[in-house]
PDB file of N, CA and C in Angstrom:
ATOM      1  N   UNK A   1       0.843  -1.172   0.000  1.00  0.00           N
ATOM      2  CA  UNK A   1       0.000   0.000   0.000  1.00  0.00           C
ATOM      3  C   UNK A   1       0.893   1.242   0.000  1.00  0.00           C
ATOM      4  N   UNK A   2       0.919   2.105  -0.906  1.00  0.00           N
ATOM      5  CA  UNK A   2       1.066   3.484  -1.315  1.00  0.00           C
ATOM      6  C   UNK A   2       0.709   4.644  -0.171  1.00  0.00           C
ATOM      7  N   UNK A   3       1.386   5.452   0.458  1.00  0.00           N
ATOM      8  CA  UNK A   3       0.889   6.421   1.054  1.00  0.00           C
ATOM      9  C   UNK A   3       0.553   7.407  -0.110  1.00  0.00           C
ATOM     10  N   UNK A   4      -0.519   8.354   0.223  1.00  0.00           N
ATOM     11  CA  UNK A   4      -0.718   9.471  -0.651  1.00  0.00           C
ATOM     12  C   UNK A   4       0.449  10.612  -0.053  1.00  0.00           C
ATOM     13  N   UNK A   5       0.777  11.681  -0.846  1.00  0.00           N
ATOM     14  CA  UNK A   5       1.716  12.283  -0.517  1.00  0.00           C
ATOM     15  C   UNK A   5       1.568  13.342   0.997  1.00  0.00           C
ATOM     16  N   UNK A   6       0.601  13.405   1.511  1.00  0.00           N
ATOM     17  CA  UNK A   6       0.016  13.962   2.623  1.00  0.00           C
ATOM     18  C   UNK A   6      -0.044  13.097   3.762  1.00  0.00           C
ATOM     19  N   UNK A   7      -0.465  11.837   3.417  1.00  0.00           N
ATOM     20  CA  UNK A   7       0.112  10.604   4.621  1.00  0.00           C
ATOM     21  C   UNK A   7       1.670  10.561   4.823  1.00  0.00           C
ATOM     22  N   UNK A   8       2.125  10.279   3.881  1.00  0.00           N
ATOM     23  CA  UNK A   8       3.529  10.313   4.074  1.00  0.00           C
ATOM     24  C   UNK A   8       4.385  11.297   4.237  1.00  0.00           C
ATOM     25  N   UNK A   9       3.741  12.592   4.186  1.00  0.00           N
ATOM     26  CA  UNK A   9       4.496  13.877   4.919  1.00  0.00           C
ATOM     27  C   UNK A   9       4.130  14.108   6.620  1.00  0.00           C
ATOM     28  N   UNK A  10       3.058  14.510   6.925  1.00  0.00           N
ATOM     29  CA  UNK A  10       3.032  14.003   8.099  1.00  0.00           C
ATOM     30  C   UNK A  10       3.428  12.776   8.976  1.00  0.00           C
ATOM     31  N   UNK A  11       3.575  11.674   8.515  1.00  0.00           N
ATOM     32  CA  UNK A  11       4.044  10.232   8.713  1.00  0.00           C
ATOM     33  C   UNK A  11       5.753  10.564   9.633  1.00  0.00           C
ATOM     34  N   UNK A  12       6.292  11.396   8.275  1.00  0.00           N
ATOM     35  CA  UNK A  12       7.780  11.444   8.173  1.00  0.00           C
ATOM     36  C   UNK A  12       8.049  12.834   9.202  1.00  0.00           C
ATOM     37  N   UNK A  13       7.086  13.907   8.978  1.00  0.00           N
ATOM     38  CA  UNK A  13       6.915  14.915  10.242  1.00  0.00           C
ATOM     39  C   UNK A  13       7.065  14.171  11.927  1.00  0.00           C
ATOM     40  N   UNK A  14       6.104  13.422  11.892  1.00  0.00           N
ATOM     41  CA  UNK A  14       6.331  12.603  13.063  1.00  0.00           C
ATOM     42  C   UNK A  14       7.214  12.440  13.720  1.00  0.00           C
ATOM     43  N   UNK A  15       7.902  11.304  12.584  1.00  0.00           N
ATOM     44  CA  UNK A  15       8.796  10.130  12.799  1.00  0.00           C
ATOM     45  C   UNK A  15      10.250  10.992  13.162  1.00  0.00           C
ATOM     46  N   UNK A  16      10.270  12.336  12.387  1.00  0.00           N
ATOM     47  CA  UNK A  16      11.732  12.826  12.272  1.00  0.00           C
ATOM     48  C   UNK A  16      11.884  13.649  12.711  1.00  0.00           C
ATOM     49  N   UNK A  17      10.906  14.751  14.227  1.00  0.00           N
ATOM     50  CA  UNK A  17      11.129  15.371  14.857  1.00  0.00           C
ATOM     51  C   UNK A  17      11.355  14.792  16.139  1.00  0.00           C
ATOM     52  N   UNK A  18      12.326  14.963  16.748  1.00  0.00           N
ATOM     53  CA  UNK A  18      12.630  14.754  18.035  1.00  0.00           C
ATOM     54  C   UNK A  18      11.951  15.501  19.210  1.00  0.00           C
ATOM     55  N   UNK A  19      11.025  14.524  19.974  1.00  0.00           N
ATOM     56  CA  UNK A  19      10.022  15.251  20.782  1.00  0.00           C
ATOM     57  C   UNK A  19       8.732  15.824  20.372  1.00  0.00           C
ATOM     58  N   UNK A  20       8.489  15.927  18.883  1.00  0.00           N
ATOM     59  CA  UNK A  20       6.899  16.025  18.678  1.00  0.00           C
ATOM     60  C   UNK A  20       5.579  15.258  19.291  1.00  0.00           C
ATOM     61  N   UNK A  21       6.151  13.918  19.396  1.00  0.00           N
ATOM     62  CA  UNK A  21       4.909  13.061  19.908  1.00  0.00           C
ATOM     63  C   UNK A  21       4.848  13.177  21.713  1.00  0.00           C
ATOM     64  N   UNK A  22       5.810  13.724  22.351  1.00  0.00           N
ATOM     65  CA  UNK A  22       5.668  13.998  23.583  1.00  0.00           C
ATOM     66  C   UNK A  22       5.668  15.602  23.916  1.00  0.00           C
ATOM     67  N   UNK A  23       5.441  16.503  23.417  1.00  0.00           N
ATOM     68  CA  UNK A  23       4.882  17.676  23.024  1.00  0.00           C
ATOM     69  C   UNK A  23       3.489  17.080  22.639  1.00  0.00           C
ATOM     70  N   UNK A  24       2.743  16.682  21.923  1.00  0.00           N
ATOM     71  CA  UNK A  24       1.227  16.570  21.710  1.00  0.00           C
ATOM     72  C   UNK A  24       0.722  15.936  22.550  1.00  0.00           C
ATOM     73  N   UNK A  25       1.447  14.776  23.250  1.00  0.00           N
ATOM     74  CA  UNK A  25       0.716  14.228  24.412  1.00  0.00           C
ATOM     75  C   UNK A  25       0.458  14.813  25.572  1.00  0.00           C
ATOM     76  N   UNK A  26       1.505  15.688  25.806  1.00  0.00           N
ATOM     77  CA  UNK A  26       1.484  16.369  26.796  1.00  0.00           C
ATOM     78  C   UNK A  26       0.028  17.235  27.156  1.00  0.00           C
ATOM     79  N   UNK A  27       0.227  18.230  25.438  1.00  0.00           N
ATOM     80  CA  UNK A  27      -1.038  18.903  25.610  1.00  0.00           C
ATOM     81  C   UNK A  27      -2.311  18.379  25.783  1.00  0.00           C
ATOM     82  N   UNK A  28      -2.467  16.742  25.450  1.00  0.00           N
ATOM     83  CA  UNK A  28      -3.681  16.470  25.364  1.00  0.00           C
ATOM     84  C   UNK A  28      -3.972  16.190  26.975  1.00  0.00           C
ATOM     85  N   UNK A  29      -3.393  15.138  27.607  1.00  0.00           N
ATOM     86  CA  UNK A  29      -3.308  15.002  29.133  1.00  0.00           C
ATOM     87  C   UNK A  29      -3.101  15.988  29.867  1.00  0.00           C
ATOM     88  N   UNK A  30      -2.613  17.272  29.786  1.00  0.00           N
ATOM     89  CA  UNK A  30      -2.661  18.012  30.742  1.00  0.00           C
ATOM     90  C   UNK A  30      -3.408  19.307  30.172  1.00  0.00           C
ATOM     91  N   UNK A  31      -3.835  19.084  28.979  1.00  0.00           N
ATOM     92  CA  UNK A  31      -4.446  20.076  28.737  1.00  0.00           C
ATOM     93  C   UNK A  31      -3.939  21.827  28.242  1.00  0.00           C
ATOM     94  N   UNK A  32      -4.567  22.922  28.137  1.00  0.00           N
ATOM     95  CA  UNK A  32      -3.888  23.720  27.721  1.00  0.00           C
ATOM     96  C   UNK A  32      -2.568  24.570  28.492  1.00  0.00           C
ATOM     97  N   UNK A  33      -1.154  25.181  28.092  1.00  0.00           N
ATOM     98  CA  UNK A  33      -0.397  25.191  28.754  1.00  0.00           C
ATOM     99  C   UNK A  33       0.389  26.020  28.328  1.00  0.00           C
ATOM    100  N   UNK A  34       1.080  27.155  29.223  1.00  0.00           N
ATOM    101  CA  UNK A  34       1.988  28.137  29.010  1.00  0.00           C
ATOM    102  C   UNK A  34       3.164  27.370  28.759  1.00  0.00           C
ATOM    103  N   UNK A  35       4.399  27.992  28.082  1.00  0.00           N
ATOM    104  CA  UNK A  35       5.447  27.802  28.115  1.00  0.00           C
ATOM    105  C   UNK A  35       6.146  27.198  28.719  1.00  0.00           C
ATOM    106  N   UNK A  36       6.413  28.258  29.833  1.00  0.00           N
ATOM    107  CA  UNK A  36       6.914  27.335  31.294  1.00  0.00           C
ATOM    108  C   UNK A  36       6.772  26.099  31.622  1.00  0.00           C
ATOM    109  N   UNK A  37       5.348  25.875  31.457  1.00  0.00           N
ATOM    110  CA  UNK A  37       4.816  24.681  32.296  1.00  0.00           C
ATOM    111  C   UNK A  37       5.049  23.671  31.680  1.00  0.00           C
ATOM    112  N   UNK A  38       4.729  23.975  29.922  1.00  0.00           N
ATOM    113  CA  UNK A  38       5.678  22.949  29.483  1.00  0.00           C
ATOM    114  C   UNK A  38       6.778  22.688  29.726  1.00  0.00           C
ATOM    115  N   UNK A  39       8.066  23.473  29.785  1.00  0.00           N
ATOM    116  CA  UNK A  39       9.181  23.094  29.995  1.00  0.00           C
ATOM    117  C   UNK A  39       9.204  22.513  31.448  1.00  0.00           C
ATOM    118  N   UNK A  40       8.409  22.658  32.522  1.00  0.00           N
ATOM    119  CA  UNK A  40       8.923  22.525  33.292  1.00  0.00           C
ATOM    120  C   UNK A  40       8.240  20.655  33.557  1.00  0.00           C
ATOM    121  N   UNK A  41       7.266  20.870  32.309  1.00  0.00           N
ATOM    122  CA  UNK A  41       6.805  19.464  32.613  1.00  0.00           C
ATOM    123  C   UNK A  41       7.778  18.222  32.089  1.00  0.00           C
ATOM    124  N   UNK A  42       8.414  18.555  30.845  1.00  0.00           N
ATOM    125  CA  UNK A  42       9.266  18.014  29.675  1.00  0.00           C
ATOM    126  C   UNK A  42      10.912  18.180  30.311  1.00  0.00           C
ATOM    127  N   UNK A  43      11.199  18.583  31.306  1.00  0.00           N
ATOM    128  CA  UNK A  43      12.468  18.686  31.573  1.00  0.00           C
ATOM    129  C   UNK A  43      13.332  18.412  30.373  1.00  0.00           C
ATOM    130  N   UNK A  44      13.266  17.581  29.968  1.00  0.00           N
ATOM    131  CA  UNK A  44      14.536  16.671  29.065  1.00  0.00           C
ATOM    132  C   UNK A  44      14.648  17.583  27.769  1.00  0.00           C
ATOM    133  N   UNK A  45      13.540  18.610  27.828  1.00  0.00           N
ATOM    134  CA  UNK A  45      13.722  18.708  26.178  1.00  0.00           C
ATOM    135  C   UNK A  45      14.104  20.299  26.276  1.00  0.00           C
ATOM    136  N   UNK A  46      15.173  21.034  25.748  1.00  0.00           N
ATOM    137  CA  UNK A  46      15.398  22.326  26.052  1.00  0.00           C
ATOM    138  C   UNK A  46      14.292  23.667  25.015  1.00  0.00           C
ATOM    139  N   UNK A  47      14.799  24.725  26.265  1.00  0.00           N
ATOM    140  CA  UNK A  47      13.542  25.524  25.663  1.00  0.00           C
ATOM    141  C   UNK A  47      13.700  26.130  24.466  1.00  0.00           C
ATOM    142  N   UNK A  48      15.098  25.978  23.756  1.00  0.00           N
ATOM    143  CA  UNK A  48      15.430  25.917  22.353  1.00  0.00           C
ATOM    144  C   UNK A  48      14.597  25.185  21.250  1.00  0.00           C
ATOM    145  N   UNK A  49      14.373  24.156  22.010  1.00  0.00           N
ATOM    146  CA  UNK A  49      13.667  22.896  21.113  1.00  0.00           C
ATOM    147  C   UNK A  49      12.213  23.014  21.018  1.00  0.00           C
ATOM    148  N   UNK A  50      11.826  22.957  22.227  1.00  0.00           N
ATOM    149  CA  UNK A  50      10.701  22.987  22.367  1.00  0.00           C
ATOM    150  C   UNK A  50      10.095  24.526  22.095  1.00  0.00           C
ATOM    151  N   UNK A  51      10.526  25.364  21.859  1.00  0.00           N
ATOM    152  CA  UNK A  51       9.972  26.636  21.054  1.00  0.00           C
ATOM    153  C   UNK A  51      10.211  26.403  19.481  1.00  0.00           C
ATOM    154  N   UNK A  52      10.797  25.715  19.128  1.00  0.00           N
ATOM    155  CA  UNK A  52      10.978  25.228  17.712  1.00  0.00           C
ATOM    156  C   UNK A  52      10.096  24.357  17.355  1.00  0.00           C
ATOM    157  N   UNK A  53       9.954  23.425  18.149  1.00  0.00           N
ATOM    158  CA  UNK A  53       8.633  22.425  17.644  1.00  0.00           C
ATOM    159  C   UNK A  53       7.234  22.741  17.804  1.00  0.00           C
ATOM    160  N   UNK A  54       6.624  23.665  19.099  1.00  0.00           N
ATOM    161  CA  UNK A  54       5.322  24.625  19.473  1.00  0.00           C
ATOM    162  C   UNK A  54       5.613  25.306  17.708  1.00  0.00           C
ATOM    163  N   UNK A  55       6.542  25.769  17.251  1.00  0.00           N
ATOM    164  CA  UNK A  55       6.293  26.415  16.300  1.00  0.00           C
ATOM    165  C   UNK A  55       5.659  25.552  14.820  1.00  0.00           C
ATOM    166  N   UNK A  56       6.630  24.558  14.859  1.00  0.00           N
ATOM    167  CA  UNK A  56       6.103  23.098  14.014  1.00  0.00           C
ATOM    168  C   UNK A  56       4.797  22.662  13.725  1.00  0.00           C
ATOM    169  N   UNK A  57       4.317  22.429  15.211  1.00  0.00           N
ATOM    170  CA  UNK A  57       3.199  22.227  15.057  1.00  0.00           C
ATOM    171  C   UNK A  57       2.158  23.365  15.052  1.00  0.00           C
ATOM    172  N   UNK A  58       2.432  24.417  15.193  1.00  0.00           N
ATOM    173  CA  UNK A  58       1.206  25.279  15.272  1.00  0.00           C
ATOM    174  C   UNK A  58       1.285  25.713  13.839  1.00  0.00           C
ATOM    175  N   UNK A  59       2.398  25.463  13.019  1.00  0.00           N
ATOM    176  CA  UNK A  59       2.273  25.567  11.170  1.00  0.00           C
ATOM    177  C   UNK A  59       1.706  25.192  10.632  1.00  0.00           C
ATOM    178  N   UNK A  60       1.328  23.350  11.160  1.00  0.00           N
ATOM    179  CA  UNK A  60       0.968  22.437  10.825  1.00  0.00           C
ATOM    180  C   UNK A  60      -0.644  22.466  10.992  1.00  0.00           C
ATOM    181  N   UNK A  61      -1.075  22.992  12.290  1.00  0.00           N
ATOM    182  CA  UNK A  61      -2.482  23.300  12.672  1.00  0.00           C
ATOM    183  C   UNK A  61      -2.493  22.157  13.496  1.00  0.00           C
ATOM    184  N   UNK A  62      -1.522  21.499  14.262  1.00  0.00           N
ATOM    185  CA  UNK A  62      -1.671  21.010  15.652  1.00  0.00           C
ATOM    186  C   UNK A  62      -1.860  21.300  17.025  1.00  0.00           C
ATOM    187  N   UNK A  63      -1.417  22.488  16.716  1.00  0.00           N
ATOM    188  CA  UNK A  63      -1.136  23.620  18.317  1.00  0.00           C
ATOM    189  C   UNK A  63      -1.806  24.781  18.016  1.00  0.00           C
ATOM    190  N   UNK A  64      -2.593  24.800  18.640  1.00  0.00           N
ATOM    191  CA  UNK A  64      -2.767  26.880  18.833  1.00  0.00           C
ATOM    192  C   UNK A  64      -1.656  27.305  20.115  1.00  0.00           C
ATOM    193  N   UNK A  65      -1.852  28.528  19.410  1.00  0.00           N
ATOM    194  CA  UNK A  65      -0.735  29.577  19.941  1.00  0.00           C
ATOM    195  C   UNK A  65      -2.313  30.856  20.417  1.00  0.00           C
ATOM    196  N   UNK A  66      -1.929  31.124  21.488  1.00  0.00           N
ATOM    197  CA  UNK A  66      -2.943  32.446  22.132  1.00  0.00           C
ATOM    198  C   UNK A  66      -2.048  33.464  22.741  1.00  0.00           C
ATOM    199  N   UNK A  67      -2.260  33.865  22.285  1.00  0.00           N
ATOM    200  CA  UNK A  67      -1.301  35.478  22.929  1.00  0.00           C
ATOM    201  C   UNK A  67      -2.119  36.378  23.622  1.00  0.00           C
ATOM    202  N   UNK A  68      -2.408  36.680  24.843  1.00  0.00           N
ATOM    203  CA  UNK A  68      -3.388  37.750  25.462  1.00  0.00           C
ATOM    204  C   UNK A  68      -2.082  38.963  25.416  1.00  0.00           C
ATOM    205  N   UNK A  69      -2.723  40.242  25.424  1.00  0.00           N
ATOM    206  CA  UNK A  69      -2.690  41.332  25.348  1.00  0.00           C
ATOM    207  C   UNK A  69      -2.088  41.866  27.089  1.00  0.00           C
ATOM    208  N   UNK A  70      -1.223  41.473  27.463  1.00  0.00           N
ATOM    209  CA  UNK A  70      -1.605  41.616  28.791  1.00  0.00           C
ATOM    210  C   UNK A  70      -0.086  41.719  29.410  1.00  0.00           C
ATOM    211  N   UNK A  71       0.069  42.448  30.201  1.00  0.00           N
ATOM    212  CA  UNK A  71       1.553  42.925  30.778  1.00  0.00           C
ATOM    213  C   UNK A  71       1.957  42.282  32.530  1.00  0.00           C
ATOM    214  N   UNK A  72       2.637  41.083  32.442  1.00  0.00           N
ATOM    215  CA  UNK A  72       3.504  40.528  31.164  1.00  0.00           C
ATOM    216  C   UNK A  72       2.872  39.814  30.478  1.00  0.00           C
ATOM    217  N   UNK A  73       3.385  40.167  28.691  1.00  0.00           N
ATOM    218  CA  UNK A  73       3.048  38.965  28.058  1.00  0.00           C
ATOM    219  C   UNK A  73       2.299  37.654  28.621  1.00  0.00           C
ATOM    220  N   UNK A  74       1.222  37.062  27.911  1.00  0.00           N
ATOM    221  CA  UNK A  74       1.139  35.722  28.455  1.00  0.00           C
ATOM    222  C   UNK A  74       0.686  34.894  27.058  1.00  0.00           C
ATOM    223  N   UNK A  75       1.125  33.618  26.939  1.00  0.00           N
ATOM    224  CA  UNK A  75       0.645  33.185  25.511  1.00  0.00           C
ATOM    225  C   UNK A  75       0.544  31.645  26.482  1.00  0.00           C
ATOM    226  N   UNK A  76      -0.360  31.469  25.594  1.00  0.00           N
ATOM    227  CA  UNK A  76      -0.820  29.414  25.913  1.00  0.00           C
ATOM    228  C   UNK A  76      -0.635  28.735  24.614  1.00  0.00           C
ATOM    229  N   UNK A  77      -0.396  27.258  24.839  1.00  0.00           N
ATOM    230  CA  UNK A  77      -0.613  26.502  23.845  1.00  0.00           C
ATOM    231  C   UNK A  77      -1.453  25.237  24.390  1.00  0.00           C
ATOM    232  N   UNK A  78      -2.386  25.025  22.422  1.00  0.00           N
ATOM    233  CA  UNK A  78      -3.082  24.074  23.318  1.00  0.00           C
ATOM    234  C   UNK A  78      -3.348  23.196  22.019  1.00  0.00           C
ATOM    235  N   UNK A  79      -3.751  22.057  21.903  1.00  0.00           N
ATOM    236  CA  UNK A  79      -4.136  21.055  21.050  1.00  0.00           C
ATOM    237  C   UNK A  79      -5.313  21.493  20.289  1.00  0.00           C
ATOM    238  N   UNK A  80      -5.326  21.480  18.610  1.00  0.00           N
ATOM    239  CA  UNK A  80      -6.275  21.908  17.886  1.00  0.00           C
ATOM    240  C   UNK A  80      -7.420  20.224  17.822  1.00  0.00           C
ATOM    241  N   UNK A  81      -8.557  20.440  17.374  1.00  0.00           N
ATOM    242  CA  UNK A  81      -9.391  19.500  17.031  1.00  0.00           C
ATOM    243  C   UNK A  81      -8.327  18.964  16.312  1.00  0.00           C
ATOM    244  N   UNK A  82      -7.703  19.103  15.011  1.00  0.00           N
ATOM    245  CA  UNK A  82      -7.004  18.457  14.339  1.00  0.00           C
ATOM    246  C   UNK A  82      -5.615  17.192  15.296  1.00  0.00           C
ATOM    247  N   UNK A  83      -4.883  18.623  16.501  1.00  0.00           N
ATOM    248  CA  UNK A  83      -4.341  17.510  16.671  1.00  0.00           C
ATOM    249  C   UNK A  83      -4.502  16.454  18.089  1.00  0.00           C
ATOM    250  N   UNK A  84      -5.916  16.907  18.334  1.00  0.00           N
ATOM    251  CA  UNK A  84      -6.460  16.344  19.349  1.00  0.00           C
ATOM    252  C   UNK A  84      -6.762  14.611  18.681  1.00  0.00           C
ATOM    253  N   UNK A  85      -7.359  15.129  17.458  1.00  0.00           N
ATOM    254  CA  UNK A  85      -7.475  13.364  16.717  1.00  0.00           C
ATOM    255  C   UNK A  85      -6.430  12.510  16.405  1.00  0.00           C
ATOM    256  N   UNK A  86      -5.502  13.858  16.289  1.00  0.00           N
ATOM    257  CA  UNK A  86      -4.253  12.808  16.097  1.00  0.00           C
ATOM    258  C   UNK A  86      -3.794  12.310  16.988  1.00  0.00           C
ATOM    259  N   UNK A  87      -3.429  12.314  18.253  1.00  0.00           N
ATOM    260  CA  UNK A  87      -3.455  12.402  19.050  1.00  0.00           C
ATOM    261  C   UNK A  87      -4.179  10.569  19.793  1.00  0.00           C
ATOM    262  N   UNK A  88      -4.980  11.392  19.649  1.00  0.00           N
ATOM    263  CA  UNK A  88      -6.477  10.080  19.789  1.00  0.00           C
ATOM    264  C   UNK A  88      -5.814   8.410  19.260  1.00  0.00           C
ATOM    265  N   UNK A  89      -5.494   8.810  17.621  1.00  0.00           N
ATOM    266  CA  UNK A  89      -4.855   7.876  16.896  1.00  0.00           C
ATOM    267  C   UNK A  89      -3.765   6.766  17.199  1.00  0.00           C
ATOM    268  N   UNK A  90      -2.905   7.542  17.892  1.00  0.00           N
ATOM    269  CA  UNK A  90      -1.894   7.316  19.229  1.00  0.00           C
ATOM    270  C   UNK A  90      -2.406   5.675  19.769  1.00  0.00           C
ATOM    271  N   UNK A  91      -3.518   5.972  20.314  1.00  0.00           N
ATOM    272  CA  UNK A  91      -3.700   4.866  21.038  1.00  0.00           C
ATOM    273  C   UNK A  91      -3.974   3.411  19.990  1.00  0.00           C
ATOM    274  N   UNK A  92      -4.427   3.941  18.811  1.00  0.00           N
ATOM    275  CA  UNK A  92      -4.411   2.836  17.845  1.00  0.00           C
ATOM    276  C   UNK A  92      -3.192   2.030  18.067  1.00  0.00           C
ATOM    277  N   UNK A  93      -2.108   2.875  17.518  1.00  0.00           N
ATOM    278  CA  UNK A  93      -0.956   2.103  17.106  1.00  0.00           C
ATOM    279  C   UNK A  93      -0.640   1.180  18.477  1.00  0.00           C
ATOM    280  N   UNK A  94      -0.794   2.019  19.281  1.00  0.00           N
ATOM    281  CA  UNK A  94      -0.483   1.487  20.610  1.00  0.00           C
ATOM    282  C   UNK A  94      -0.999   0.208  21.224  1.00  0.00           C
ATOM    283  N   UNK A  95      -2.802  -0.177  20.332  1.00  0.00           N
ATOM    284  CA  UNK A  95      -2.811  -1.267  20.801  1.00  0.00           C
ATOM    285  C   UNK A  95      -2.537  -2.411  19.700  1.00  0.00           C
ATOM    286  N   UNK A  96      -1.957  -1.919  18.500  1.00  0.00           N
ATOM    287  CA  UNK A  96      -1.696  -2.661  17.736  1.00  0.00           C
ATOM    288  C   UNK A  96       0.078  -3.233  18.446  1.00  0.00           C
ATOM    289  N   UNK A  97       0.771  -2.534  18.359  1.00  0.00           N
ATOM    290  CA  UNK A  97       2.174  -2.848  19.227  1.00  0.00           C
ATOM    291  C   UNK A  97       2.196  -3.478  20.960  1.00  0.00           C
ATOM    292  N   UNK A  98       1.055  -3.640  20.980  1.00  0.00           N
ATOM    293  CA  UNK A  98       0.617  -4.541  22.251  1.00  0.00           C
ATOM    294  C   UNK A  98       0.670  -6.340  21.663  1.00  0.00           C
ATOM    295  N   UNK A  99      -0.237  -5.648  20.917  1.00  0.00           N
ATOM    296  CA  UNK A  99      -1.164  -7.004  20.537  1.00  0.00           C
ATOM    297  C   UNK A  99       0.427  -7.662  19.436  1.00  0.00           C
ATOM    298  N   UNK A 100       1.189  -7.528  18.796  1.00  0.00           N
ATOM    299  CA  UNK A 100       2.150  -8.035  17.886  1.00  0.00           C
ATOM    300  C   UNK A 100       3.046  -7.915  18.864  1.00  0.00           C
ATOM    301  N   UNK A 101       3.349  -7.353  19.709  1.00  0.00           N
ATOM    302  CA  UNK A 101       4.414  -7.729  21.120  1.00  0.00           C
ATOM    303  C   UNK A 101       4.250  -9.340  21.668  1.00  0.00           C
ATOM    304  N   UNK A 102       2.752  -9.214  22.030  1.00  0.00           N
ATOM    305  CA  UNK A 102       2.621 -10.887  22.800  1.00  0.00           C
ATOM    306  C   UNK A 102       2.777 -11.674  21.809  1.00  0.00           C
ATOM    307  N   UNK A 103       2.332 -11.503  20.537  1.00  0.00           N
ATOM    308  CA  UNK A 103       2.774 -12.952  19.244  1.00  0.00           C
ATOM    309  C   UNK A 103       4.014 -12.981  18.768  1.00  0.00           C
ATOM    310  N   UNK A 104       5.172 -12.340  19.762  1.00  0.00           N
ATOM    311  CA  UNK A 104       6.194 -12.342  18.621  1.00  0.00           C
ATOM    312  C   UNK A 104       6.587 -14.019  19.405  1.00  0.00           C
TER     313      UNK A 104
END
């Protein structure tokens, strides 16, 4: 089976960012989240990175980005419908790599 060229860009988006799939999980389980809190939830991943990938995905239409008007600055990020499903999807694979774990 053939990916269409849109499966297989996102596919390879995935697969070849370091820390995307624990950046989206995050947002979905804990819900929407400042900066900080990410970093401070993600330890491992620096705030170099992880402002690079919030950016990734909010290109992509995985993340919103909210910026209030407000001194200081305050901006949130949070999981779009889009990558809330993806997201969701997650658990597919997950019980497929369950289930081919016990038959190996």
């Amino acid at each position: 089976m053939e990916l269409d060229s849109g499966e297989g860009d996102i596919i390879e988006f995935l697969a070849s960012k370091k820390w995307i799939l624990l950046v989206l999980t995050e947002l979905h389980f804990h819900g929407t989240q400042r900066f900080n809190e990410l970093l401070e939830n993600m330890r491992m991943v620096s705030p170099k990175i992880l402002s690079k990938r919030l950016k990734e995905l909010e290109e992509r239409g995985l993340v919103s980005r909210q910026k209030f008007n407000e001194i200081p600055p305050r901006v949130e990020y949070s999981l779009t419908e889009k990558g809330g499903e993806l997201v969701k999807s997650f658990k597919d694979i997950g019980k497929w790599a369950i289930k081919w774990e016990r038959n190996r």
